[in-house]
Protein backbone atom coordinates (compact mmCIF):
# COMPACT_ATOMS: atom_id res chain seq x y z
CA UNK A 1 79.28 121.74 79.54
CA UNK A 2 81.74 123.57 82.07
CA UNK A 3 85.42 121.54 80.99
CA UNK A 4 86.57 121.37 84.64
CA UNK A 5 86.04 117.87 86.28
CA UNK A 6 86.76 116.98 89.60
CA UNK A 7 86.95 114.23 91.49
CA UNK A 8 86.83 114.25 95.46
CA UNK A 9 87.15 111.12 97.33
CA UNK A 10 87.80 110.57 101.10
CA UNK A 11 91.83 110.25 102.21
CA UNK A 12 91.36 106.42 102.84
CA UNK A 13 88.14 105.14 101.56
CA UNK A 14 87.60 101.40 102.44
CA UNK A 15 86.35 98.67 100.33
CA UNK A 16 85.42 95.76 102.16
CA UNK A 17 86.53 92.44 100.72
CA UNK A 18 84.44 91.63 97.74
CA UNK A 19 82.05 88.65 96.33
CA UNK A 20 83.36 89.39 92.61
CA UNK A 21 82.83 87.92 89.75
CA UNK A 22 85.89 87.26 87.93
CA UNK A 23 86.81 88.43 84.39
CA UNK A 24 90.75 87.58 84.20
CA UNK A 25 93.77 88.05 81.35
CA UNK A 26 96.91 86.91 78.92
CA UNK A 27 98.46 86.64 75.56
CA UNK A 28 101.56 87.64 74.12
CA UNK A 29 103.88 90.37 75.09
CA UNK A 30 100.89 91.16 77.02
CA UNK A 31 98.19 88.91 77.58
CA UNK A 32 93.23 87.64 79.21
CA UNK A 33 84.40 82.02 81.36
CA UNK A 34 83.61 84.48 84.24
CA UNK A 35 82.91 83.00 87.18
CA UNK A 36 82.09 83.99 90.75
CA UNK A 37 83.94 83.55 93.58
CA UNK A 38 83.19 83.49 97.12
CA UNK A 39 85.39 84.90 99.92
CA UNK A 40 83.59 83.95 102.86
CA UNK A 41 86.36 81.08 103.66
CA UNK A 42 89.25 83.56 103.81
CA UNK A 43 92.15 83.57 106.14
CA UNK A 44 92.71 86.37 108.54
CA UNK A 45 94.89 89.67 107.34
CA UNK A 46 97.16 88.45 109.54
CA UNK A 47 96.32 84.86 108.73
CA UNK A 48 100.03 84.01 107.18
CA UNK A 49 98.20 83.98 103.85
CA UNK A 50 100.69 83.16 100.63
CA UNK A 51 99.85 84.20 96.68
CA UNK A 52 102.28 81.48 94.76
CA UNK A 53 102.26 82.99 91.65
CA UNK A 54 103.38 81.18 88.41
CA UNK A 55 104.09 83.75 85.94
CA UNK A 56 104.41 83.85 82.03
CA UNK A 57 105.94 87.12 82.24
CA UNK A 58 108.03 87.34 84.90
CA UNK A 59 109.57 90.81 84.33
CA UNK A 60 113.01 91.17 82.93
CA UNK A 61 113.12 94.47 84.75
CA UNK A 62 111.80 95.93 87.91
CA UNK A 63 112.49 99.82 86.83
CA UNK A 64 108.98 100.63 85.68
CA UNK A 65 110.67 103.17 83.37
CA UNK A 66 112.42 100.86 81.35
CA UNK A 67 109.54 97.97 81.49
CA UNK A 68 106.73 100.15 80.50
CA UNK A 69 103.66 98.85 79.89
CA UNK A 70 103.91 95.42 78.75
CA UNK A 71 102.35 92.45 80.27
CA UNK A 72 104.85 92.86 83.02
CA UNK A 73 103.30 95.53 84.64
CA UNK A 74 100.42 93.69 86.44
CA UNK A 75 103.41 91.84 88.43
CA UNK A 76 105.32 95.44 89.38
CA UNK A 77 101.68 96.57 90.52
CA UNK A 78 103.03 94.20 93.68
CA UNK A 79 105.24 96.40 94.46
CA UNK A 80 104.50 100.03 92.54
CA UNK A 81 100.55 102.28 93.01
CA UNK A 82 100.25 104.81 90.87
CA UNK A 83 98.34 108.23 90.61
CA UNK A 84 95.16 106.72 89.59
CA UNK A 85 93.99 102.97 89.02
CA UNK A 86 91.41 101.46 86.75
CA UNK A 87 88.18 100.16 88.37
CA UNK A 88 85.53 97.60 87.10
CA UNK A 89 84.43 99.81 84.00
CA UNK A 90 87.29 100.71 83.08
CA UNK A 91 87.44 104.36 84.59
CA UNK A 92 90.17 106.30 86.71
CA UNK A 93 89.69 105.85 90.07
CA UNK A 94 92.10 107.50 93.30
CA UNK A 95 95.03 105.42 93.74
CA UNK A 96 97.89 107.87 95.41
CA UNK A 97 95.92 110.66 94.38
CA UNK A 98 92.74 110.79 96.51
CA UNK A 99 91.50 113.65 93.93
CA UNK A 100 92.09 115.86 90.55
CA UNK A 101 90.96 118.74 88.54
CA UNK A 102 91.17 120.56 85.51
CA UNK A 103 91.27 124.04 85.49
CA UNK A 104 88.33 125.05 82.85
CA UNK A 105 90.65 125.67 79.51
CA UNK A 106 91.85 121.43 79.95
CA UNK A 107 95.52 122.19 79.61
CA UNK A 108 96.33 121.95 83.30
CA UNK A 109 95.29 118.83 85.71
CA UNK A 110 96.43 119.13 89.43
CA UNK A 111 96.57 116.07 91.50
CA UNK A 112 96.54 115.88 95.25
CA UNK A 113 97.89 113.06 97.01
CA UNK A 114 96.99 111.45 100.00
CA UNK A 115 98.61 112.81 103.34
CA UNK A 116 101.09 110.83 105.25
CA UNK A 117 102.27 108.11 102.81
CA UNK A 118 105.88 106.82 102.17
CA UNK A 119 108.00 104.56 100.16
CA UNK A 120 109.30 101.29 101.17
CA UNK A 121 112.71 103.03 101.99
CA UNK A 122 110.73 105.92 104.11
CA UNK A 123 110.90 108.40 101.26
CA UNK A 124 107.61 110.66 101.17
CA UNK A 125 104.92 110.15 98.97
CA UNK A 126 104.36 113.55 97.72
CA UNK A 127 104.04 116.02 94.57
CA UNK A 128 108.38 116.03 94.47
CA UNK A 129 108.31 112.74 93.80
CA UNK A 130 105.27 112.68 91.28
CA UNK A 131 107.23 115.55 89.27
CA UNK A 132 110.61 113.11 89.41
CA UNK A 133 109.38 110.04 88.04
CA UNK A 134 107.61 111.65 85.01
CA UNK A 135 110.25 113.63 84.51
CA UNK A 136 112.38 110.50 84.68
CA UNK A 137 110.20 108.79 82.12
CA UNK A 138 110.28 111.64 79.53
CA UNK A 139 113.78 111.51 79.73
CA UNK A 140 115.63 108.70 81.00
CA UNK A 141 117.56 107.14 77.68
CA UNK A 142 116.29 103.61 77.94
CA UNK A 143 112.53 104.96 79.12
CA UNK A 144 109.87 102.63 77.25
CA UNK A 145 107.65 105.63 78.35
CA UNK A 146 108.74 108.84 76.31
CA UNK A 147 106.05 108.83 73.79
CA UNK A 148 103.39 107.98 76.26
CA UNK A 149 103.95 111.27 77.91
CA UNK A 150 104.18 114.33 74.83
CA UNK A 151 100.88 116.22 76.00
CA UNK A 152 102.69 116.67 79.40
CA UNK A 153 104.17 120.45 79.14
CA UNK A 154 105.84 120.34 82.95
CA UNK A 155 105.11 119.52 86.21
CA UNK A 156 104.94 121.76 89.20
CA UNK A 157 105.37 120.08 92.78
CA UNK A 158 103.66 121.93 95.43
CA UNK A 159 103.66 120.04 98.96
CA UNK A 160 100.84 117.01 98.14
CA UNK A 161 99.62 118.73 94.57
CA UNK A 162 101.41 117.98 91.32
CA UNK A 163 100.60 120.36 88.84
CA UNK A 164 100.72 119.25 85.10
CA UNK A 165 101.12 121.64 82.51
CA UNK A 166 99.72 119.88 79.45
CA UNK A 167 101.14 121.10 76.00
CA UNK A 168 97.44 120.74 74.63
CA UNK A 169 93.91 120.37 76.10
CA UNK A 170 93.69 116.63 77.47
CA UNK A 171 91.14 115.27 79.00
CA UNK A 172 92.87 111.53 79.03
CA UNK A 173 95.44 112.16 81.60
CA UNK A 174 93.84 110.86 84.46
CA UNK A 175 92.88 107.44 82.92
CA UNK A 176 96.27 107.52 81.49
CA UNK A 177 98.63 107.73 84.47
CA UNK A 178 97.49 104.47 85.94
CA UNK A 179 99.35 101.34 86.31
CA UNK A 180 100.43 100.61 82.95
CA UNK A 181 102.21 104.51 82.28
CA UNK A 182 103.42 105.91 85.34
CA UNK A 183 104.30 103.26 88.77
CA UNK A 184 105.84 105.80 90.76
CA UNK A 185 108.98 104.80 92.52
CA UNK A 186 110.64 106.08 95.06
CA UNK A 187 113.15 108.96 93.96
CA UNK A 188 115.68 108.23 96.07
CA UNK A 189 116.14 104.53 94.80
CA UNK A 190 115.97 106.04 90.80
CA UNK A 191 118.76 108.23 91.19
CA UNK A 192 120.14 104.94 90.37
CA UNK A 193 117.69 103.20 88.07
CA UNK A 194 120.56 100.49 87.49
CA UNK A 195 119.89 99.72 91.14
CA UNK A 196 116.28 100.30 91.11
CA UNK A 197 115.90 97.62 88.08
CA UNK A 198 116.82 94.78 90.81
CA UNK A 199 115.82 96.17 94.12
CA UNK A 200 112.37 98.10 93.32
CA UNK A 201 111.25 100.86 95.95
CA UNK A 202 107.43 101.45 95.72
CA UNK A 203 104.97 102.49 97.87
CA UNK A 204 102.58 99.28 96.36
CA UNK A 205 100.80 96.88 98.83
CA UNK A 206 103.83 94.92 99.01
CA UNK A 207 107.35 95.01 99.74
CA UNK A 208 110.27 93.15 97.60
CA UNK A 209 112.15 90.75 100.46
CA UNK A 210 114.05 88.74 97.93
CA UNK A 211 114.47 88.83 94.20
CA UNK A 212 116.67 86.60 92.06
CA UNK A 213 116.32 87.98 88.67
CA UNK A 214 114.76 86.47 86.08
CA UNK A 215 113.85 83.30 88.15
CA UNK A 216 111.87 84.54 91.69
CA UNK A 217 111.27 87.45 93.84
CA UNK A 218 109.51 87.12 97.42
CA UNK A 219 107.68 89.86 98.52
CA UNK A 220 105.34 90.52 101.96
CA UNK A 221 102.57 92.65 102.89
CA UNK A 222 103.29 96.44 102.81
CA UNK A 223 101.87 98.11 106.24
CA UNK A 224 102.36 101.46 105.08
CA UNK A 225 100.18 100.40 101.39
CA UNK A 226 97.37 103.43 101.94
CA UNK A 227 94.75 100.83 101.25
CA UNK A 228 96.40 98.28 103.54
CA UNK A 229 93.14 97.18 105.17
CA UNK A 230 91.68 95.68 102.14
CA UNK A 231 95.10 93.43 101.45
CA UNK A 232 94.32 90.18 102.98
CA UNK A 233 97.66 88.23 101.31
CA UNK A 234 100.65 88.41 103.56
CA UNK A 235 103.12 87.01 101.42
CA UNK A 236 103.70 86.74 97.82
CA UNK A 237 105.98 84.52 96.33
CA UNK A 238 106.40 84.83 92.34
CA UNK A 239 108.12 82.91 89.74
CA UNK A 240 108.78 82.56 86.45
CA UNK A 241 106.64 79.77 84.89
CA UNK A 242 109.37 77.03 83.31
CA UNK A 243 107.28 75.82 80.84
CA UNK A 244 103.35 76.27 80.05
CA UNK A 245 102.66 72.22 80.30
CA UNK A 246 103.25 72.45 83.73
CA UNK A 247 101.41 75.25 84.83
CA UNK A 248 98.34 72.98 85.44
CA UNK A 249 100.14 70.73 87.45
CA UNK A 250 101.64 72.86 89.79
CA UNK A 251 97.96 74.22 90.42
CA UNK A 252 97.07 70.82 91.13
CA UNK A 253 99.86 70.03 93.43
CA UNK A 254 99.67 73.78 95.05
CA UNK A 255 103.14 74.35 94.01
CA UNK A 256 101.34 77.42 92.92
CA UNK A 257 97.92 78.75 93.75
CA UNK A 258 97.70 81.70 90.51
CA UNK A 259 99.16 81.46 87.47
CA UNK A 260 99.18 82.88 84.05
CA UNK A 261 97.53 80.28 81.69
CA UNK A 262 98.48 79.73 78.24
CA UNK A 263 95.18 78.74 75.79
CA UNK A 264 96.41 75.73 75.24
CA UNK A 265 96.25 74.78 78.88
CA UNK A 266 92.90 75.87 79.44
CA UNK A 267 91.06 72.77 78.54
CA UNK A 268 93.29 71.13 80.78
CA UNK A 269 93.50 73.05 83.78
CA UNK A 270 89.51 73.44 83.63
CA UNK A 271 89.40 69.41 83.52
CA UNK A 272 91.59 69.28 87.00
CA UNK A 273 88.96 71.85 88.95
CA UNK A 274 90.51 74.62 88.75
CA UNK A 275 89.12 78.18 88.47
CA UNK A 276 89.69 79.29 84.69
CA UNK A 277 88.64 83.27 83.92
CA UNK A 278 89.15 85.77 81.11
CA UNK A 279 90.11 88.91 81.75
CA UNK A 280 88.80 91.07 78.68
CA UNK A 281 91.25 94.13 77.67
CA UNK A 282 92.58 95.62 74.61
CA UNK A 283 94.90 93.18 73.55
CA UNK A 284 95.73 92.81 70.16
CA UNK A 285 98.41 91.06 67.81
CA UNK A 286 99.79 92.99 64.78
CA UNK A 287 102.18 92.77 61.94
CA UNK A 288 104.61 95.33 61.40
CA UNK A 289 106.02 97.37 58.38
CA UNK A 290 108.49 100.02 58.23
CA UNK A 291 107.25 102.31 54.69
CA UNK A 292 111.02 103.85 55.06
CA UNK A 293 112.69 100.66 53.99
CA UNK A 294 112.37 98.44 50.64
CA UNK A 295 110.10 96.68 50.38
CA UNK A 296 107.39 98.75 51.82
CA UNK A 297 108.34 101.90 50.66
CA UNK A 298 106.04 100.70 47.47
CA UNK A 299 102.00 101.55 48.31
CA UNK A 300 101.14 98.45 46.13
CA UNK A 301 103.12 96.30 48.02
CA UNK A 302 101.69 97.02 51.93
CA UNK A 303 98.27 97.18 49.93
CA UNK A 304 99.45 93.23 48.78
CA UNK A 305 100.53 92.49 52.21
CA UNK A 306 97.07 94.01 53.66
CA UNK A 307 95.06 91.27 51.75
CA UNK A 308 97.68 88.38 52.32
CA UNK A 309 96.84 87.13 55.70
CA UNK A 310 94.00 85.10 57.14
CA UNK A 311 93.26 86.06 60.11
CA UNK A 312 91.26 83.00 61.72
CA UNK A 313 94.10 80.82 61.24
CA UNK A 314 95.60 82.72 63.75
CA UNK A 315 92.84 82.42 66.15
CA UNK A 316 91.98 78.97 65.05
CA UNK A 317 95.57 77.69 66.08
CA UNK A 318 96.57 80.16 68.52
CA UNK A 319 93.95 81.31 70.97
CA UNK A 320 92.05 77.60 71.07
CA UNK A 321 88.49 79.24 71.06
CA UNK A 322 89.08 82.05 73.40
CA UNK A 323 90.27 84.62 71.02
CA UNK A 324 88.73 86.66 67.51
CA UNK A 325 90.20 87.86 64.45
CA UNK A 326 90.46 91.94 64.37
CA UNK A 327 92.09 94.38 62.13
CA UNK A 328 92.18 97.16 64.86
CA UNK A 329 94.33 97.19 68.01
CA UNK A 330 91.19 96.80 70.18
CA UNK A 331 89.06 93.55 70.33
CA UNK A 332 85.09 93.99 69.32
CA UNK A 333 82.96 95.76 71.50
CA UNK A 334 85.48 97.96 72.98
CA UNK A 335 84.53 101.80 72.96
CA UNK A 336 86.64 102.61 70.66
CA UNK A 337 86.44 99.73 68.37
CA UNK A 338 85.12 101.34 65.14
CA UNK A 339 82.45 98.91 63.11
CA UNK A 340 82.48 101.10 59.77
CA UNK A 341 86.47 100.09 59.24
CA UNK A 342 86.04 96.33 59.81
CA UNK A 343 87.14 94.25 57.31
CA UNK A 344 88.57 96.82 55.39
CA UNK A 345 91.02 94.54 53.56
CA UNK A 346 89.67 91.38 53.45
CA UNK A 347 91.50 87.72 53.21
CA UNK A 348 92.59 87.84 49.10
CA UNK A 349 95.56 86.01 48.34
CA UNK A 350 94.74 86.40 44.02
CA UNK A 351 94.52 89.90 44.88
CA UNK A 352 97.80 90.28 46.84
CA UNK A 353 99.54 88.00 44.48
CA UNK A 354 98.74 90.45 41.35
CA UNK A 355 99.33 93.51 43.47
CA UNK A 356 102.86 91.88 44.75
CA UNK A 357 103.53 91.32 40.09
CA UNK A 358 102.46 95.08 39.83
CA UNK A 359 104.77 96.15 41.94
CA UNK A 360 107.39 94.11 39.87
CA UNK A 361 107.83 91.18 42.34
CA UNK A 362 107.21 87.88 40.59
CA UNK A 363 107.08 84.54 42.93
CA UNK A 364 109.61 84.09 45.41
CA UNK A 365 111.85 86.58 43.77
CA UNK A 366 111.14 89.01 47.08
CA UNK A 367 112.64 87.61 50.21
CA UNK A 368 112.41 88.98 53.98
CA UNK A 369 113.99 88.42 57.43
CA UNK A 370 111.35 88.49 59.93
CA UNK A 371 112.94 89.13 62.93
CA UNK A 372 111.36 88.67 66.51
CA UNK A 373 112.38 87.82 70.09
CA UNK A 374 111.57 84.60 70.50
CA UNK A 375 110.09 81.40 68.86
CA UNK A 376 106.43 82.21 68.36
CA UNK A 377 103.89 80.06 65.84
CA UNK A 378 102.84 83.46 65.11
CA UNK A 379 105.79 84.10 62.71
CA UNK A 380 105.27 80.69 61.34
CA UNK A 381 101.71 80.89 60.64
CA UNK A 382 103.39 84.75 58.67
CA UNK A 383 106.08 82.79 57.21
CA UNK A 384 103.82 79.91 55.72
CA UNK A 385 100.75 82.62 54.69
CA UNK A 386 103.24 85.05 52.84
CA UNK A 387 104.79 81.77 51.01
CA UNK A 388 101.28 81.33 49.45
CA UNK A 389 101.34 84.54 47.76
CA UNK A 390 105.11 84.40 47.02
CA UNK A 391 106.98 85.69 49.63
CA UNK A 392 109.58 84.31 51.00
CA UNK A 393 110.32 84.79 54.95
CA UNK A 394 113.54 83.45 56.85
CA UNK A 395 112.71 83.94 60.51
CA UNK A 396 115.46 85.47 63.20
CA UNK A 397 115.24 85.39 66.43
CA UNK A 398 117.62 88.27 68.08
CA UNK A 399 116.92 88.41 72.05
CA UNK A 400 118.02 91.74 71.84
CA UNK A 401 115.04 92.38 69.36
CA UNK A 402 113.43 95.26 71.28
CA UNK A 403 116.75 97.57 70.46
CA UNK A 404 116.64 97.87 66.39
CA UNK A 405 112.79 97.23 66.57
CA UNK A 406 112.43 100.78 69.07
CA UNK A 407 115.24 102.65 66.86
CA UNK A 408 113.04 101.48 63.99
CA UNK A 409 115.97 99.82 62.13
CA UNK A 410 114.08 96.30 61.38
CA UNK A 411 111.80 96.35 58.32
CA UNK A 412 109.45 93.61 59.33
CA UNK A 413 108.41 92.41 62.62
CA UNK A 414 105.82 90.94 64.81
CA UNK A 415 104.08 93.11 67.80
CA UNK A 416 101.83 92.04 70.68
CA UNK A 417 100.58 94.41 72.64
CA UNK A 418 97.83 95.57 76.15
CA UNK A 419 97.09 98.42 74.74
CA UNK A 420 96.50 101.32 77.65
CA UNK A 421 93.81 102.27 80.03
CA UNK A 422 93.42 105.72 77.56
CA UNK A 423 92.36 104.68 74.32
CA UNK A 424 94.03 107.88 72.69
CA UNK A 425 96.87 106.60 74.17
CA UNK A 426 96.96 103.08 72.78
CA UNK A 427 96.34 104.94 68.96
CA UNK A 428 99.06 107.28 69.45
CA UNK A 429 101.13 104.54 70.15
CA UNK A 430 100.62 102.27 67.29
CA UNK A 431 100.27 105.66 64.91
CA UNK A 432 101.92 108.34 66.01
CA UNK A 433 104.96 110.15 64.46
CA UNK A 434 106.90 109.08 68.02
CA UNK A 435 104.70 105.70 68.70
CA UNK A 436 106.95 103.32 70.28
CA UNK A 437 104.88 100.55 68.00
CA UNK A 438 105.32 102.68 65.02
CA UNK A 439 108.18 100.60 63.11
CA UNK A 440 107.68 103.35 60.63
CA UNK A 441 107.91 106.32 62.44
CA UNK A 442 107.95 109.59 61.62
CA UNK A 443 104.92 108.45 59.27
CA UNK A 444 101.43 108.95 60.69
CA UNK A 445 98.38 108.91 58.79
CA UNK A 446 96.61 112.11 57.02
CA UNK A 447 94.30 113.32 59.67
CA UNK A 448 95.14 111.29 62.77
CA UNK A 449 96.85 114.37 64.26
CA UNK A 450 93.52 116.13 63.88
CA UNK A 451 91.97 113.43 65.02
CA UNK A 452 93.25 112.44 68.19
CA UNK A 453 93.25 116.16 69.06
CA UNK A 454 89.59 115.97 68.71
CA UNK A 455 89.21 113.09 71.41
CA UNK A 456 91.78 114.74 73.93
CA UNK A 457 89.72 118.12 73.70
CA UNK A 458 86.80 116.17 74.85
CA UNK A 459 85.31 114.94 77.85
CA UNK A 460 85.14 111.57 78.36
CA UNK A 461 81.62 112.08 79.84
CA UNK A 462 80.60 114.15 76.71
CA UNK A 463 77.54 112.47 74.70
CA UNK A 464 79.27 112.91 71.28
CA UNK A 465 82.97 111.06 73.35
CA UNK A 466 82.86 107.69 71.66
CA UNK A 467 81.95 108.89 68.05
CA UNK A 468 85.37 110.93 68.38
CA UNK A 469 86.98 108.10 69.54
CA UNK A 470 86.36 105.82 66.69
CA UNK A 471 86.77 108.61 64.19
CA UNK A 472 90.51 109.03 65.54
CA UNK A 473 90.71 104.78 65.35
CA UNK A 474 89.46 105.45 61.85
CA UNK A 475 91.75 107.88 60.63
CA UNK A 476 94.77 105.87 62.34
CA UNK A 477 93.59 102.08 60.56
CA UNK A 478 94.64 104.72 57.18
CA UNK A 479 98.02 103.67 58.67
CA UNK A 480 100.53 101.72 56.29
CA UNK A 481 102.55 100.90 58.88
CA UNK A 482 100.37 98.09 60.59
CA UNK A 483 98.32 95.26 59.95
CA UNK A 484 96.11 93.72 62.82
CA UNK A 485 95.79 90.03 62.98
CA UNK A 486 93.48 88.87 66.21
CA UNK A 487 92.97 89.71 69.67
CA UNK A 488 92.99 87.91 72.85
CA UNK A 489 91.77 88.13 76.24
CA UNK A 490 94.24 87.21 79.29
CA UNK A 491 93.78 84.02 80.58
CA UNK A 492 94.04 83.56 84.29
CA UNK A 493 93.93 79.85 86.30
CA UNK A 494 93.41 79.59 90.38
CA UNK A 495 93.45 77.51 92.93
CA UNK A 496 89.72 77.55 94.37
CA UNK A 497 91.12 78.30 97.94
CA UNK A 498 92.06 81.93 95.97
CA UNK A 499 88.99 84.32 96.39
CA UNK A 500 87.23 86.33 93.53
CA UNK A 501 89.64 88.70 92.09
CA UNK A 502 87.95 92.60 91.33
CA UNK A 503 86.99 92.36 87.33
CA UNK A 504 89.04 95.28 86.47
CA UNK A 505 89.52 95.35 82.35
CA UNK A 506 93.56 94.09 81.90
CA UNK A 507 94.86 94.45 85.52
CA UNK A 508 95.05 92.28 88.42
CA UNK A 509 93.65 93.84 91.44
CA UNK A 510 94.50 92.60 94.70
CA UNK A 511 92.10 94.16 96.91
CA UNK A 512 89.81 92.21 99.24
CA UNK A 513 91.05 88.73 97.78
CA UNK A 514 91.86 86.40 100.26
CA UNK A 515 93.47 82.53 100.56
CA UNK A 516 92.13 79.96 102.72
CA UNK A 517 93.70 77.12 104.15
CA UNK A 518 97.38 78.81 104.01
């Protein structure tokens, strides 16, 4: 099989509004019953349509550098495309770049962008600007994107072709540098990125009018979006959800029309007519260990810690019937889900308590901070499960969490993550020597290197693709550094005047929805 793969699609293909039905999203740091949708009773393009959006996780920062790929990225998709997006199966599609190709060794991808298309402040849409903001994400200090970007070499800007230089063969590049990894903004407005964090310059389907951080930002239709014709929603106005208990009622009152739905609303908001969806993706909750700090720096006690939790409490009282246990950062039936590691270390609290007395710690003679953002039951459900074997856990929140938990310096914390649209991608990161979700990095498993190298060097078309996959998922669950709890999708709530949204795995996908009666 020849290892060059191209994709050719027309400058401005156009996708008529949709009949979809609708898989939504949400959980944690990240967050997702299908149903369909009809949107035969849609408003005009020009129809003064309005998405009120009630969000759960309203973005702390509009620099897509520094917010990465968190939840918060399917609300700068307003305002930010990207090189490629990520259709109904889960695939790279064209977003900015109308094509790509590999040359035939796989260690150089060249994208060519669509002609003619600018940024919100008139800056042009072209290879210059691709080459900036990777560049900017690879090394901009507070970049949440560094270690999504290591098998990019350098990038070459050529007119409307960027030219990436890949420091291995990598065949995940194109489903990586979607809308999660790389929201291109306009390199003009990052020379600043202070600036850019509260005034965000995209070349997205829509434009930021007003933003009060934190609290609200007002955007309207973007005439210049290269897919402009199949954005029926002339105005968005998004906010930051106060509270989850009234989510439902500001559906019902149409204070909102969308919002971000907690499980524990979902009963509710389904009994008050509303649409309710999942949104399946790779969510998935984990608890985190740093092996370079006492007490994990002892094999027998991660191993005790590995058998010490049960994992359908945490569904049982967390996800109210909409999520599953998992000890792997993707949810079951995902590609690269692997069945031969599941249940690996099963539920033992005798067998964690005796591994915890070999290790020299009797009961409640080892005691741990737990340090997280926020309040979360998570961390309680931790706190109370670790008591049973002995453990005793003080909980702190720090708001500032992120900053000792990315410079590794915390011994014991709690992770929720989307995962990415490349699978390799969402490994590396949880098991790599650089993985921003590796509390105990420079630690990576024997063989995951190897591994992961594998799946790069291969197709994604390639018969023998997923087996690869799950062998690299297999060598990374070797990790010490990371124990998986249970997954959730994203849960999603609409008024039924909002159309069928596109059932794209994790993101929200504005295209061809419309709003009636605006």
């Amino acid at each position: 099989m020849s290892a060059r793969r191209t994709i050719r699609r027309p400058a401005a293909p156009v996708r008529p509004a949709r009949r979809a039905a609708v898989l939504g999203t949400a959980l944690v740091s990240l967050l997702v019953p299908a149903l369909s949708a009809c949107g035969g009773e849609a408003s005009s393009a020009t129809g003064g349509s309005t998405l009120k959006w009630a969000s759960s996780y309203f973005p702390a920062h509009w620099d897509p550098v520094v917010s990465g790929s968190g939840a918060q990225f399917r609300e700068l998709a307003l305002v930010y495309a990207s090189l490629t997006r990520t259709d109904e199966d889960g695939k790279a599609v064209p977003d900015l770049a109308e094509s790509w190709e590999y040359n035939d060794r796989g260690d150089r991808i060249t994208f060519h962008l669509r002609p003619g298309l600018k940024f919100s402040d008139g800056e042009p849409v072209d290879a210059t600007a691709v080459k900036a903001a990777i560049e900017r994400a690879q090394k901009q200090k507070n970049s949440a994107l560094f270690g999504d970007l290591t098998s990019i070499k350098s990038v070459e800007a050529d007119g409307l072709d960027a030219v990436l230089q890949l420091s291995q063969v990598d065949y995940q590049i194109p489903q990586l540098l979607g809308q999660r990894v790389l929201q291109i903004a306009s390199p003009k407005a990052a020379e600043t990125p202070e600036k850019l964090d509260q005034n965000p310059v995209g070349a997205g389907p829509f434009v930021v009018e007003q933003l009060v951080p934190g609290t609200k930002v007002v955007l309207k239709k973007n005439p210049d979006y290269w897919d402009a014709e199949n954005i029926h929603i002339d105005d968005v106005e998004l906010v930051s959800a106060p509270d989850a208990s009234t989510v439902v009622s500001g559906l019902q009152t149409g204070v909102y029309n969308f919002a971000d739905l907690d499980p524990s609303q979902a009963d509710a908001a389904e009994k008050a007519g509303l649409d309710v969806f999942v949104q399946p993706g790779s969510n998935a909750s984990n608890i985190s260990l740093n092996i370079n700090k006492a007490p994990f720096d002892d094999d027998k006690v991660v191993e005790a810690f590995r058998h010490a939790f049960n994992r359908k409490e945490f569904v049982d009282k967390l996800t109210f019937g909409y999520g599953e246990t998992t000890d792997q950062p993707f949810p079951k039936g995902y590609e690269a889900y692997d069945p031969t590691s599941e249940n690996a270390y099963p539920y033992d609290p005798a067998k964690a308590k005796k591994l915890l007395a070999e290790a020299g710690h009797g009961a409640g003679d080892l005691e741990l901070d737990l340090v997280i953002p926020a309040e979360d039951p998570q961390a309680e459900i931790v706190q109370s499960q670790l008591a049973a074997v002995g453990v005793t856990v003080t909980i702190k929140i720090d708001k500032n969490w992120a900053t000792p938990f990315f410079a590794k310096d915390l011994a014991f914390s709690l992770y929720s993550t989307t995962g990415r649209d490349s699978a390799v991608q969402t490994l590396t990161a949880h098991f790599g020597p650089n993985g921003p979700l590796n509390l105990s990095t420079p630690y990576e498993p024997e063989g995951f290197a190897a591994a992961t190298a594998k799946v790069r060097q291969t197709p994604l078309d390639a018969p023998d693709y997923t087996e690869a996959l799950r062998a690299a998922t297999r060598a990374g669950l070797a990790s010490k550094a990371l124990i998986f709890t249970y997954s959730s999708p994203n849960l999603l709530a609409k008024s039924k005047k909002v159309s069928g949204l596109p059932k794209n795995p994790a993101h929200i996908d504005w295209t061809g929805v419309t709003i009636s009666g605006s």
